[in-house]
N, C-alpha and C. Protein backbone atom coordinates (compact mmCIF):
# COMPACT_ATOMS: atom_id res chain seq x y z
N UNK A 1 0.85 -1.19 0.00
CA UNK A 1 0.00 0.00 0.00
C UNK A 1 0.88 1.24 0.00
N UNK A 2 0.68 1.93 -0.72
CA UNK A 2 1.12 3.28 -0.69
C UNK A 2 -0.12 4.54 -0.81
N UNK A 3 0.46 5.69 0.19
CA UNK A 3 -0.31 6.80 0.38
C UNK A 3 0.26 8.02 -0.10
N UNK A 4 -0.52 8.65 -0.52
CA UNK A 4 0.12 10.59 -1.33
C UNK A 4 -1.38 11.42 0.23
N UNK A 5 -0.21 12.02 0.14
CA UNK A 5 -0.94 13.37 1.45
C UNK A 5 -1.02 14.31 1.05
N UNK A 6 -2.21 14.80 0.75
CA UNK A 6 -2.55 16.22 0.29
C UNK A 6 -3.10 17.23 1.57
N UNK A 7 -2.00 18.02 1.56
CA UNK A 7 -1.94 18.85 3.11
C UNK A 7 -2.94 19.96 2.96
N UNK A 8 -3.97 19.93 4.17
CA UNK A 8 -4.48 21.23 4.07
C UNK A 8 -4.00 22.52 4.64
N UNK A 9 -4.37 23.45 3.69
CA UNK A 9 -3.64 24.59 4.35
C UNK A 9 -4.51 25.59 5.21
N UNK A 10 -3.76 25.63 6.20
CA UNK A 10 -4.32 26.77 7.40
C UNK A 10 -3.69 27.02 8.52
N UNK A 11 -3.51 27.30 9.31
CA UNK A 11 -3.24 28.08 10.50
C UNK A 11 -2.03 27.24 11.29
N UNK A 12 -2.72 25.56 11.30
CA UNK A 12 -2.27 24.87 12.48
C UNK A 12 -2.38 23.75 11.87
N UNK A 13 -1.45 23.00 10.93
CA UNK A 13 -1.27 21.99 10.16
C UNK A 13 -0.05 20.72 10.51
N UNK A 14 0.39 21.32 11.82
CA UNK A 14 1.74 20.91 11.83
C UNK A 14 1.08 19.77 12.75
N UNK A 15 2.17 18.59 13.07
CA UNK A 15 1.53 17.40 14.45
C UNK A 15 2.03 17.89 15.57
N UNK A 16 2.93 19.18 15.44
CA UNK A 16 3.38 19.91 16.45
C UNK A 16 2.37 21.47 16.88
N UNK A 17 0.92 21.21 16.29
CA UNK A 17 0.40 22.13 16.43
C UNK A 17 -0.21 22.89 17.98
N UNK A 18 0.12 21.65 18.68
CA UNK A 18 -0.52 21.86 20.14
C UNK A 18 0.34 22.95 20.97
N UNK A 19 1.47 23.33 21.18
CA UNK A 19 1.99 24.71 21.21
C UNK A 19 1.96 25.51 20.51
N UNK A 20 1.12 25.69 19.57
CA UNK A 20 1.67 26.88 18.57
C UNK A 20 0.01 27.73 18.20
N UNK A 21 -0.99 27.07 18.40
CA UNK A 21 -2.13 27.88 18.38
C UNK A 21 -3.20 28.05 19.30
N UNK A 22 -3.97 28.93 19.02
CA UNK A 22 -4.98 29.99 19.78
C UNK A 22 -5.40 29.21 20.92
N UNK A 23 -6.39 29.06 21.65
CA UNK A 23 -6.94 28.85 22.87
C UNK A 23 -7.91 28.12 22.62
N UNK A 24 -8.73 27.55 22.73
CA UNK A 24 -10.00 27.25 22.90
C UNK A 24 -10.81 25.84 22.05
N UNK A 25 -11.87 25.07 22.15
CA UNK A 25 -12.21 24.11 21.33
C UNK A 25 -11.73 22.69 22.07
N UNK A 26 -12.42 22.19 21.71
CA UNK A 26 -12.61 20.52 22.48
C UNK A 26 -12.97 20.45 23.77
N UNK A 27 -12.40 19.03 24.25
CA UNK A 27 -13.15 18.65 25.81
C UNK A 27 -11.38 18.64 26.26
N UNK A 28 -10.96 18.17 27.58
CA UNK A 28 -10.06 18.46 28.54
C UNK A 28 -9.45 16.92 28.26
N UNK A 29 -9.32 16.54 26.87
CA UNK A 29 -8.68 15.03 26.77
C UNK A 29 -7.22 15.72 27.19
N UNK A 30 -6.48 16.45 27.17
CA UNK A 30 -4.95 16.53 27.26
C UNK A 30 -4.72 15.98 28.74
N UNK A 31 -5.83 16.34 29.87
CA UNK A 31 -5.30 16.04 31.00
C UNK A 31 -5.43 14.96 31.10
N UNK A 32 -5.77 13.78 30.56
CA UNK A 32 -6.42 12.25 31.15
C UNK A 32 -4.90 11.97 31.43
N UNK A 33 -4.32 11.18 32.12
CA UNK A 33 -3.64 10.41 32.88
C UNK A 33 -2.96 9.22 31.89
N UNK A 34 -1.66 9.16 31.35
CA UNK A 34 -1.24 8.07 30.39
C UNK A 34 -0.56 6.63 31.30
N UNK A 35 -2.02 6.25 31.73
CA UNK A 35 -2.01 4.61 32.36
C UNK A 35 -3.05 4.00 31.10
N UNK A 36 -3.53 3.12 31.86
CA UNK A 36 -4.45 2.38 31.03
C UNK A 36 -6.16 3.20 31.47
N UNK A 37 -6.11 3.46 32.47
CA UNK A 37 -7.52 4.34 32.96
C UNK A 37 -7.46 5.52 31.71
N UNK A 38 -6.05 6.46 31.73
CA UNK A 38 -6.33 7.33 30.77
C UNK A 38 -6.07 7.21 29.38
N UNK A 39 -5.66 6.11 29.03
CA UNK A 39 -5.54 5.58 27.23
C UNK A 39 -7.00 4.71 27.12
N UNK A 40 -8.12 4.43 28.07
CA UNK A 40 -8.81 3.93 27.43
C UNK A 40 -10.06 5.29 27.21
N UNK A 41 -9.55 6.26 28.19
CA UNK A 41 -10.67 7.43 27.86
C UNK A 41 -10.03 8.00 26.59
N UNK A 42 -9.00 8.04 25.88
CA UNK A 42 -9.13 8.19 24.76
C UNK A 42 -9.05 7.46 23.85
N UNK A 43 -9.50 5.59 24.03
CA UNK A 43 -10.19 5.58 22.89
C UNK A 43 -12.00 5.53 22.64
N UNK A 44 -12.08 6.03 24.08
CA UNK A 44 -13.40 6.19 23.96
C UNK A 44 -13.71 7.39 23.63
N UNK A 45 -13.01 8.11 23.58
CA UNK A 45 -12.83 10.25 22.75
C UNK A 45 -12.56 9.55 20.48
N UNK A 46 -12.19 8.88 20.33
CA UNK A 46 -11.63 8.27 19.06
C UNK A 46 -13.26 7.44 19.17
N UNK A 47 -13.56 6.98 19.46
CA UNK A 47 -14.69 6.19 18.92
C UNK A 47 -16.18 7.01 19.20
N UNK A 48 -16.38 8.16 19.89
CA UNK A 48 -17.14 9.13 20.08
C UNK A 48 -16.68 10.55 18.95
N UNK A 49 -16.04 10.37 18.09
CA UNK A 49 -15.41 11.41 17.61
C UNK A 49 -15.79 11.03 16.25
N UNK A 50 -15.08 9.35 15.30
CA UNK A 50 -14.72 8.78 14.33
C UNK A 50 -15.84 7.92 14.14
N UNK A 51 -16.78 7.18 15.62
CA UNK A 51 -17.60 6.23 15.29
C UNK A 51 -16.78 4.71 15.63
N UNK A 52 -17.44 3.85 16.13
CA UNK A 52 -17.41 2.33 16.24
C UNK A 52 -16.61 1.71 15.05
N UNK A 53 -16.99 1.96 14.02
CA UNK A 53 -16.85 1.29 12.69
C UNK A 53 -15.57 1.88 12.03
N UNK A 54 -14.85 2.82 13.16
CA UNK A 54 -13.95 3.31 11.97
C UNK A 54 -12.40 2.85 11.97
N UNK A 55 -11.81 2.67 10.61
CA UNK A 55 -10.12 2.34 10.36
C UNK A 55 -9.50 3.41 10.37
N UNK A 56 -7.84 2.75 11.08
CA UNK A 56 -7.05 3.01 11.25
C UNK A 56 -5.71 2.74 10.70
N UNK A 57 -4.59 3.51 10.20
CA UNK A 57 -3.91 2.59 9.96
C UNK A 57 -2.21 3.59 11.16
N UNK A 58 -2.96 4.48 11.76
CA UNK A 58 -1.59 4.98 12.60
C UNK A 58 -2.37 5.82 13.72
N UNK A 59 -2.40 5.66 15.02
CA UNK A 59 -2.98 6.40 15.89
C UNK A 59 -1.44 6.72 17.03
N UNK A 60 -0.74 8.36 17.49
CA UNK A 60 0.05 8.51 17.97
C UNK A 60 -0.64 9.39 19.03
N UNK A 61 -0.06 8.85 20.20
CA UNK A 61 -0.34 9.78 21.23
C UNK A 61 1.02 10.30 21.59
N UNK A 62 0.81 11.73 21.66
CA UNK A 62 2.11 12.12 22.55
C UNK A 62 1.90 12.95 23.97
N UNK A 63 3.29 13.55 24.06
CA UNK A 63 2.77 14.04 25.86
C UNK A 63 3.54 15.88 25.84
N UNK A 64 2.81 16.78 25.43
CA UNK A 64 3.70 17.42 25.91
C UNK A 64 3.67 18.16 27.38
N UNK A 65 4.93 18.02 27.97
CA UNK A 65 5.57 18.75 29.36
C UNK A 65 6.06 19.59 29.05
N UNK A 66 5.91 20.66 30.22
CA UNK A 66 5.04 20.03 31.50
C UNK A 66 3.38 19.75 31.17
N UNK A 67 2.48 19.49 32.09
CA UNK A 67 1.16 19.24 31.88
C UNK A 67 0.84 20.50 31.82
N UNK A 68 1.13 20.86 32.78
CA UNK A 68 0.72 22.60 33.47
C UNK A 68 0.57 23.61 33.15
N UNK A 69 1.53 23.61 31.94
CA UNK A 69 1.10 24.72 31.15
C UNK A 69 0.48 24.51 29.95
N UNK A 70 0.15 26.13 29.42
CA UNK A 70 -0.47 26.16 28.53
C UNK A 70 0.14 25.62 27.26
N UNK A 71 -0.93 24.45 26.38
CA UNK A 71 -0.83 23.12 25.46
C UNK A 71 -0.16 22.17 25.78
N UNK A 72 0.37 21.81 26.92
CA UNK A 72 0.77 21.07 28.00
C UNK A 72 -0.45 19.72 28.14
N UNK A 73 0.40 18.44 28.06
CA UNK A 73 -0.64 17.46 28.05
C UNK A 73 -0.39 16.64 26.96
N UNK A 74 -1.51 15.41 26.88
CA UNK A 74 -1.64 14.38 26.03
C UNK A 74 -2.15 14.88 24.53
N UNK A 75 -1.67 15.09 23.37
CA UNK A 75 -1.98 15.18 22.40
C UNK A 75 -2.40 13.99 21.05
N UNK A 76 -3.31 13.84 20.43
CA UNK A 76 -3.25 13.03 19.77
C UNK A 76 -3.17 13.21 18.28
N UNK A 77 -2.61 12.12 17.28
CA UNK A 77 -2.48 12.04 15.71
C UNK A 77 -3.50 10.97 15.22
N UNK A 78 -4.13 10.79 14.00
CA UNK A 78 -4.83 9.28 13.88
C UNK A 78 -4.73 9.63 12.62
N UNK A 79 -4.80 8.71 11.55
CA UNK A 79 -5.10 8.64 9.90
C UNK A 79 -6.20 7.85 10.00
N UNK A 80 -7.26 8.00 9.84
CA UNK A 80 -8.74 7.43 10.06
C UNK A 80 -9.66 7.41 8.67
N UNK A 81 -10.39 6.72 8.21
CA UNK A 81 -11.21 6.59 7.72
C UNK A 81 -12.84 5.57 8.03
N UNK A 82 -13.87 6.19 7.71
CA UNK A 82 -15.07 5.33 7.82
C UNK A 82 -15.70 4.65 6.79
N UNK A 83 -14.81 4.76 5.57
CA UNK A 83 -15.16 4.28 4.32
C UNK A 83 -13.89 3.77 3.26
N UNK A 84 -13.45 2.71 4.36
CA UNK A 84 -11.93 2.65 3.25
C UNK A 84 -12.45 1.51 1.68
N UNK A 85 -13.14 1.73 1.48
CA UNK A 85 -13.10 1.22 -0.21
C UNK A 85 -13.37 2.21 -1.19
N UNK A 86 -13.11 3.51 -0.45
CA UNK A 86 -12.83 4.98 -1.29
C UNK A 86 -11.66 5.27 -1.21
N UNK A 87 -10.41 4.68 -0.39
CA UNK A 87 -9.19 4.89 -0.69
C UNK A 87 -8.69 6.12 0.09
N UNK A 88 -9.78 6.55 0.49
CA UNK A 88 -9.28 7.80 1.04
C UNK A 88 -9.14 8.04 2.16
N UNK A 89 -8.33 8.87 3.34
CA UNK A 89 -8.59 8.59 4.89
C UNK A 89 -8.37 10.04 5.02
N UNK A 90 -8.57 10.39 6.22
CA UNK A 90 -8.44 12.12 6.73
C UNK A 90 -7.15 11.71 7.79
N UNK A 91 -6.26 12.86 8.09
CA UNK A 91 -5.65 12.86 9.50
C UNK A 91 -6.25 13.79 10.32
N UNK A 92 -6.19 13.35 11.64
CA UNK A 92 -7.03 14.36 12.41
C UNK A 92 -5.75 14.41 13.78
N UNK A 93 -5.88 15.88 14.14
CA UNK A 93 -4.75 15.87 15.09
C UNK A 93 -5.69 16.39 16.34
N UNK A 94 -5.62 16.15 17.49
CA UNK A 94 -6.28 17.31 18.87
C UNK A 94 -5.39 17.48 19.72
N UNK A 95 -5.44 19.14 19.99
CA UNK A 95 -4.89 19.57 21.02
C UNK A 95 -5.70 20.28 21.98
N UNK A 96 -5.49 20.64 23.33
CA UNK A 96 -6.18 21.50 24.09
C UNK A 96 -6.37 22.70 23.73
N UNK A 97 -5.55 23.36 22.84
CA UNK A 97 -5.72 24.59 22.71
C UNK A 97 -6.59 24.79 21.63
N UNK A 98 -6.85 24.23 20.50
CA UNK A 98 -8.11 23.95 19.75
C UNK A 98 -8.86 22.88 19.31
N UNK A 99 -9.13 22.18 20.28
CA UNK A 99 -10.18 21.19 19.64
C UNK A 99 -9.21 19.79 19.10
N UNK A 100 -10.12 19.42 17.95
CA UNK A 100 -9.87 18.42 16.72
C UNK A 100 -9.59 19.21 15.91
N UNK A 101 -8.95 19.01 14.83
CA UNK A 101 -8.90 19.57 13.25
C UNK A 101 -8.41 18.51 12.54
N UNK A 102 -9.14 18.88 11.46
CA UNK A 102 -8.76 17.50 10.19
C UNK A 102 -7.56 18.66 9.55
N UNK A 103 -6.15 18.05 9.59
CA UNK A 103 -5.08 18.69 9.49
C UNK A 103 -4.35 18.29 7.55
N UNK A 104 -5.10 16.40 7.13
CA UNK A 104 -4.86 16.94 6.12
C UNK A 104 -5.54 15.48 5.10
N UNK A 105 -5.51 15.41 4.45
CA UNK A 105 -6.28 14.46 3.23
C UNK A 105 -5.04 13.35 2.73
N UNK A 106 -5.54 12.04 2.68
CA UNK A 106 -4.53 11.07 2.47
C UNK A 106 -5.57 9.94 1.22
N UNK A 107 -4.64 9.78 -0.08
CA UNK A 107 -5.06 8.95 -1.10
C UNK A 107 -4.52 7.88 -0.87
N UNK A 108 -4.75 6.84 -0.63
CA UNK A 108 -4.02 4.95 -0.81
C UNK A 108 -4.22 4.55 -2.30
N UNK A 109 -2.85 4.36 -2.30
CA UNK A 109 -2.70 3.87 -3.56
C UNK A 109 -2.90 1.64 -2.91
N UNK A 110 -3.39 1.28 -4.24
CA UNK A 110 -3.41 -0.35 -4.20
C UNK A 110 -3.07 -1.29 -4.96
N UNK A 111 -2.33 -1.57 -5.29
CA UNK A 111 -1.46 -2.32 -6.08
C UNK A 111 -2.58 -3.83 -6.05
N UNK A 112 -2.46 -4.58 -7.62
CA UNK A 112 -2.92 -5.54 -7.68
C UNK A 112 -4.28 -5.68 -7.23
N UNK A 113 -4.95 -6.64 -6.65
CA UNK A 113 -5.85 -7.71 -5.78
C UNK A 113 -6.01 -7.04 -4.42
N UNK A 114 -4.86 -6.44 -3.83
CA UNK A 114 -4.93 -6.26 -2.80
C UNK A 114 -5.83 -5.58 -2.05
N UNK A 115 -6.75 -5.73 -0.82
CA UNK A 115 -7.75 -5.32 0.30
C UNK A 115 -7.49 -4.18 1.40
N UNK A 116 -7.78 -3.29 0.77
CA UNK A 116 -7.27 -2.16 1.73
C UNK A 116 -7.46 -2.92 2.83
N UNK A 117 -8.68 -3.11 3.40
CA UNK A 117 -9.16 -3.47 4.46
C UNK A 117 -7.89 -4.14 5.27
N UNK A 118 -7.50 -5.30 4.42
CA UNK A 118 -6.41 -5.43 5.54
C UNK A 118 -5.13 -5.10 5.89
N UNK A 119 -4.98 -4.00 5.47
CA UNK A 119 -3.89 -2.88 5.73
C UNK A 119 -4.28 -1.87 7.31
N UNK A 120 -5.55 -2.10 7.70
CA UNK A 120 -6.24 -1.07 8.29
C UNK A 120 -6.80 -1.87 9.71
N UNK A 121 -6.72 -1.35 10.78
CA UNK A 121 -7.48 -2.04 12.11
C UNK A 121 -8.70 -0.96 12.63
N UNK A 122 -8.95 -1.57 13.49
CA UNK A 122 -9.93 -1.24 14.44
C UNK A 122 -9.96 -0.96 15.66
N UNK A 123 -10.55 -0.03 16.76
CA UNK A 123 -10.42 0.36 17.78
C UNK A 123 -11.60 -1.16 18.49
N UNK A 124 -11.30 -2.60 18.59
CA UNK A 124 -12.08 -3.53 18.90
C UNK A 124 -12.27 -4.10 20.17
N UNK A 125 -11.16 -3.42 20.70
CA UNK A 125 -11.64 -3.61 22.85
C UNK A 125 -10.67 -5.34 22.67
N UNK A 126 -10.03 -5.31 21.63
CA UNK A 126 -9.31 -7.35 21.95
C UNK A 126 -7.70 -6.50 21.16
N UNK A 127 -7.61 -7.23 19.99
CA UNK A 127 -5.88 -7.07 19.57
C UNK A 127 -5.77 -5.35 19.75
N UNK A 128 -6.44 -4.79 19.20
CA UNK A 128 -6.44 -3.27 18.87
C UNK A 128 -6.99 -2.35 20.03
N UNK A 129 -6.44 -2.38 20.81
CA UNK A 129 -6.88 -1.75 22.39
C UNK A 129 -5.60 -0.41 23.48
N UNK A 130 -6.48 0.54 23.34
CA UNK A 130 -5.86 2.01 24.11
C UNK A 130 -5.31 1.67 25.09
N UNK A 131 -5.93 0.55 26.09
CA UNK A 131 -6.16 0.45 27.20
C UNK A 131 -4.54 -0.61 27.54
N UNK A 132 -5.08 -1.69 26.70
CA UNK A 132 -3.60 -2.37 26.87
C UNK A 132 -2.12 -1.17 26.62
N UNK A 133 -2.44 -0.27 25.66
CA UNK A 133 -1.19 0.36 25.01
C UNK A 133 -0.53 1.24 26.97
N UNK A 134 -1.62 1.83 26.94
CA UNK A 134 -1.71 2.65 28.97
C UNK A 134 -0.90 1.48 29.88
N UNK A 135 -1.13 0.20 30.02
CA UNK A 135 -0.55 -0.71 30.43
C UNK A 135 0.79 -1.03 29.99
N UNK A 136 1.19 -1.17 28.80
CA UNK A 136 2.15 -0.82 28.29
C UNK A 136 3.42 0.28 29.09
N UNK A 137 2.67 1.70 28.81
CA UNK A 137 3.46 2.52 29.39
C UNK A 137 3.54 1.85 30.59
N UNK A 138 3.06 2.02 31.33
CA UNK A 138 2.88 1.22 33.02
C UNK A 138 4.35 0.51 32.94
N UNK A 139 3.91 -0.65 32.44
CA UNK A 139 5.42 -1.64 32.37
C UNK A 139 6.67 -0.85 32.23
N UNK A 140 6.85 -0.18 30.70
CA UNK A 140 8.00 0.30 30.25
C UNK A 140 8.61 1.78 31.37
N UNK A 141 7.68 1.84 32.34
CA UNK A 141 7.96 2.71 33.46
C UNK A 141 8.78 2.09 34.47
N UNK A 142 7.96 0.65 35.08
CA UNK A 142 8.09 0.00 35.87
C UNK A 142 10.07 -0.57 35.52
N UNK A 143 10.19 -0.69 34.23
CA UNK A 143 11.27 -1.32 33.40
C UNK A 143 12.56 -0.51 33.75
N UNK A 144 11.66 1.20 33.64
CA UNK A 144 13.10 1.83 33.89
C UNK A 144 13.36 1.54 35.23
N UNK A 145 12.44 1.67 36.11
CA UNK A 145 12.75 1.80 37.59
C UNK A 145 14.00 0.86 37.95
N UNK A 146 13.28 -0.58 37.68
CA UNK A 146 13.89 -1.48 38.14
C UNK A 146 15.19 -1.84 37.57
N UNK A 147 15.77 -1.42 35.91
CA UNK A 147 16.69 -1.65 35.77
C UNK A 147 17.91 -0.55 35.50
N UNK A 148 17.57 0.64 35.66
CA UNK A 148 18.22 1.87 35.18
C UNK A 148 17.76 2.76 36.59
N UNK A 149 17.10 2.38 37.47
CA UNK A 149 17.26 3.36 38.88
C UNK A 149 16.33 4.48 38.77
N UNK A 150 15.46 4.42 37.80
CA UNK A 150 14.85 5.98 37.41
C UNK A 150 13.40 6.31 37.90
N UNK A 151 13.09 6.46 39.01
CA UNK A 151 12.03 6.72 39.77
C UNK A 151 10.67 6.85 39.03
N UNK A 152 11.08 8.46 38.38
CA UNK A 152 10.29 9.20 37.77
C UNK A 152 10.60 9.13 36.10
N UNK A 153 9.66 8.56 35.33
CA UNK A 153 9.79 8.55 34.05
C UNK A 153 8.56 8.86 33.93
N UNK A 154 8.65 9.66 31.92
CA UNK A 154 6.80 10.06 31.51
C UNK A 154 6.95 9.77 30.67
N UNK A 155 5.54 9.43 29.80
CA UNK A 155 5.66 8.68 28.57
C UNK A 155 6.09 10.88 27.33
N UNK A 156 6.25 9.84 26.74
CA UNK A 156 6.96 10.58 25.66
C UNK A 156 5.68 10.79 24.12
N UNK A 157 6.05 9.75 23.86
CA UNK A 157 5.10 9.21 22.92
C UNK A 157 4.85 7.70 22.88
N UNK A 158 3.22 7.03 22.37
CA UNK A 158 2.68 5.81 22.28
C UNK A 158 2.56 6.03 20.93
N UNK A 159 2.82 5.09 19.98
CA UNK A 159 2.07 4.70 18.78
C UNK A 159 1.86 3.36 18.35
N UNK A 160 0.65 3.26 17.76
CA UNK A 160 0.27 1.83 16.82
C UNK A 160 0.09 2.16 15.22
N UNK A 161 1.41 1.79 14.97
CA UNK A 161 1.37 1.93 13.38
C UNK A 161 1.66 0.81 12.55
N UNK A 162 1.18 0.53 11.57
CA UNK A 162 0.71 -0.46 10.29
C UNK A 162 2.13 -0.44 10.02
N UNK A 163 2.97 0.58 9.63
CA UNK A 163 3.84 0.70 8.52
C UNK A 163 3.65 -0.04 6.99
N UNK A 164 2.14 0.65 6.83
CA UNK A 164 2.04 0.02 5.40
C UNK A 164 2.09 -1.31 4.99
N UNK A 165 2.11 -2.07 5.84
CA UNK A 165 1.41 -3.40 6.13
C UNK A 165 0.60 -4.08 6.10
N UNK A 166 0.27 -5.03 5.81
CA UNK A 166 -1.29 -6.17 6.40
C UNK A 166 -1.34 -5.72 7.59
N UNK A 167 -2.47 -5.90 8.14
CA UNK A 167 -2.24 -6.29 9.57
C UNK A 167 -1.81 -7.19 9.86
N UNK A 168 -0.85 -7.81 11.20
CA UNK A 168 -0.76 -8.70 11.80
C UNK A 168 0.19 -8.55 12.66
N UNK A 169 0.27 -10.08 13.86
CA UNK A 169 0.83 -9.52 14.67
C UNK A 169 2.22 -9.12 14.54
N UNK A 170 2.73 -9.55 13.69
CA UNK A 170 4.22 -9.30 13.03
C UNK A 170 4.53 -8.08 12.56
N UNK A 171 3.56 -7.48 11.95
CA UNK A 171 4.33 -6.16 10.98
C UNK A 171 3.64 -5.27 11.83
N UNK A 172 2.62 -5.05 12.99
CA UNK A 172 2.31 -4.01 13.78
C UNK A 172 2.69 -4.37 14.92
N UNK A 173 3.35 -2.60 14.87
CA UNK A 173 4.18 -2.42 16.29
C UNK A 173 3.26 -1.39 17.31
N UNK A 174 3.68 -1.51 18.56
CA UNK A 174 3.23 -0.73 19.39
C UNK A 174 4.84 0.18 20.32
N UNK A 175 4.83 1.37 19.58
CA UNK A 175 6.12 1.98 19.78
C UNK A 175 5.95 2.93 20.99
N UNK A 176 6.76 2.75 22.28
CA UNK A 176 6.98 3.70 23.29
C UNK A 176 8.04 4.49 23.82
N UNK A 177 7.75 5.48 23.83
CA UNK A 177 9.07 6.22 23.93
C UNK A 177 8.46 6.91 25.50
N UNK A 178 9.51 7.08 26.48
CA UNK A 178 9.83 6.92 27.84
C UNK A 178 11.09 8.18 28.33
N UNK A 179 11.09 9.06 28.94
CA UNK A 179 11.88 9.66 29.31
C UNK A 179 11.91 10.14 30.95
N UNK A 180 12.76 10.78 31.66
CA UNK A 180 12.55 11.17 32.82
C UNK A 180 11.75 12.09 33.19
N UNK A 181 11.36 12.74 34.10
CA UNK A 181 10.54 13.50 34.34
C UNK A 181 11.34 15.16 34.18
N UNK A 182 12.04 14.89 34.29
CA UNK A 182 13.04 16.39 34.06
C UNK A 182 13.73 16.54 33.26
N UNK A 183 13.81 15.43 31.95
CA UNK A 183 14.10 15.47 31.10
C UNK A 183 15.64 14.76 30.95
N UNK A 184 15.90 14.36 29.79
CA UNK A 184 17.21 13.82 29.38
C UNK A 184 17.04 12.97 28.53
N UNK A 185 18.20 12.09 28.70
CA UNK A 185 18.03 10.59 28.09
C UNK A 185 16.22 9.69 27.75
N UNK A 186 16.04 9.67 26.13
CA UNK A 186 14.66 9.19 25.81
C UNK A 186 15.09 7.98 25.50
N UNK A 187 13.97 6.66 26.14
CA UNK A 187 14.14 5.28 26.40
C UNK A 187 13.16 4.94 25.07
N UNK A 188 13.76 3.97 24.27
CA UNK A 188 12.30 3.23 23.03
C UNK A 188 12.18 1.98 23.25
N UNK A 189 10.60 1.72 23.50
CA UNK A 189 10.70 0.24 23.67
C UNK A 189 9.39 0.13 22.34
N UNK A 190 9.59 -1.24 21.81
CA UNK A 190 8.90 -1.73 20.59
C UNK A 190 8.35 -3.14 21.19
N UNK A 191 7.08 -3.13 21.24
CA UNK A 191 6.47 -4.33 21.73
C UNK A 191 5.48 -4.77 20.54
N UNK A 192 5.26 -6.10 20.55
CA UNK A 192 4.11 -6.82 19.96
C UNK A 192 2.75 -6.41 19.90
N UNK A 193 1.86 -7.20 19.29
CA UNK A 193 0.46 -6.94 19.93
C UNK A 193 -0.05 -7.33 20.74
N UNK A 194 0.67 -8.51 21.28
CA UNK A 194 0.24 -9.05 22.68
C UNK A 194 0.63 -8.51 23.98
N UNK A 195 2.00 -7.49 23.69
CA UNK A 195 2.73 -6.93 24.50
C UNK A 195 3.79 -7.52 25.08
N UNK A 196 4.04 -8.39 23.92
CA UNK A 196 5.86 -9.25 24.75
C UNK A 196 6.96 -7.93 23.96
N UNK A 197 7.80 -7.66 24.91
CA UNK A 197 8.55 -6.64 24.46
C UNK A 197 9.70 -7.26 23.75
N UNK A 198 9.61 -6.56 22.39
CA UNK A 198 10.78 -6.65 21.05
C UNK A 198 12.09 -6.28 21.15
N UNK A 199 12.55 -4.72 21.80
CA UNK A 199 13.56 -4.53 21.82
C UNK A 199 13.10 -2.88 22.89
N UNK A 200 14.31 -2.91 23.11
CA UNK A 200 14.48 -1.92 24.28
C UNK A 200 15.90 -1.29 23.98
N UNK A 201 15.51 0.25 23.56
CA UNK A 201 17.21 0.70 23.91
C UNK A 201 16.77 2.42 24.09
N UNK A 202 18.02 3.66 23.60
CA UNK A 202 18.07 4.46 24.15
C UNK A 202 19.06 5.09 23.75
């Protein structure tokens, strides 16, 4: 599968848009908590937003610190569609400081026979789950503690991306990136879909 991104233009297009514009728009997802309590309230913000029924083929959460300030917090990325046998998907980015915005338009290209469909997952509460990813962090926290001494770590960024893939459990990763609380040295851990961890470094 291959994709062409046709960027829309306006104000706040960047995935770095959550510091950089105006005030106001959406609900208070930045503050939820990145455990599994607060990765499953956002995929219940993604399935109240996109709908039950809708594909995915890259959903990134990141964190920016501090919380406290202003655009401070959990930000999210998704390439989503509710109709993938049109080929087409939207990216949608949210920050606290405005809302949602559909940031830009994405064409899939399809070679041969091939089924979009299974290039693409689902938000399904079993393989494809927020909640496990929150657990995740949990561990890869727990990981630094115990083997690197590091009390205080925050997640950085979570992602579940296809990389242009089938699905399966092989070619989708669940990527975490881990740092201290005051900053420094950023930890990557790459786990499965079941959550046996792949590789760990830094």
């Amino acid at each position: 599968m291959r994709k062409k991104f046709f960027y829309v233009i306006g104000l706040c297009t960047s995935l770095l848009f959550a510091t950089s514009c105006g005030s106001g728009g959406g609900n208070n997802l930045s503050k939820v908590s990145t455990d599994a309590a607060g990765f499953e309230k956002i995929q219940q913000e993604l399935t109240a937003k996109f709908g039950e029924n809708a594909y995915y083929d890259l959903i990134y959460i990141g964190n920016n610190l501090p919380a406290n300030r202003p655009g401070g917090g959990v930000w999210v990325n998704v390439n989503v569609t509710t109709k993938p046998e049109s080929l087409k998907m939207e990216q949608w980015s949210y920050a606290s400081t405005i809302g949602w915005r559909n940031t830009s338009e994405i064409t899939i290209e399809m070679s041969g026979d091939a089924n979009v469909k299974d290039y693409l997952f689902q938000l399904d509460g079993n393989k494809f789950n927020l909640k496990k990813v929150g657990e995740l962090v949990t561990a890869s926290s727990k990981k630094l503690a115990d083997e690197k001494n590091l009390s205080k770590t925050v997640l950085a960024s979570a992602v579940i991306n296809t990389f242009n893939q089938p699905v399966s459990d092989t070619d989708t990763k669940i990527l975490i990136d881990m740092k201290p609380e005051n900053g420094g040295t950023t930890f990557h851990f790459i786990y499965d879909l079941s959550g046996k961890l792949l590789d760990f470094s830094y």
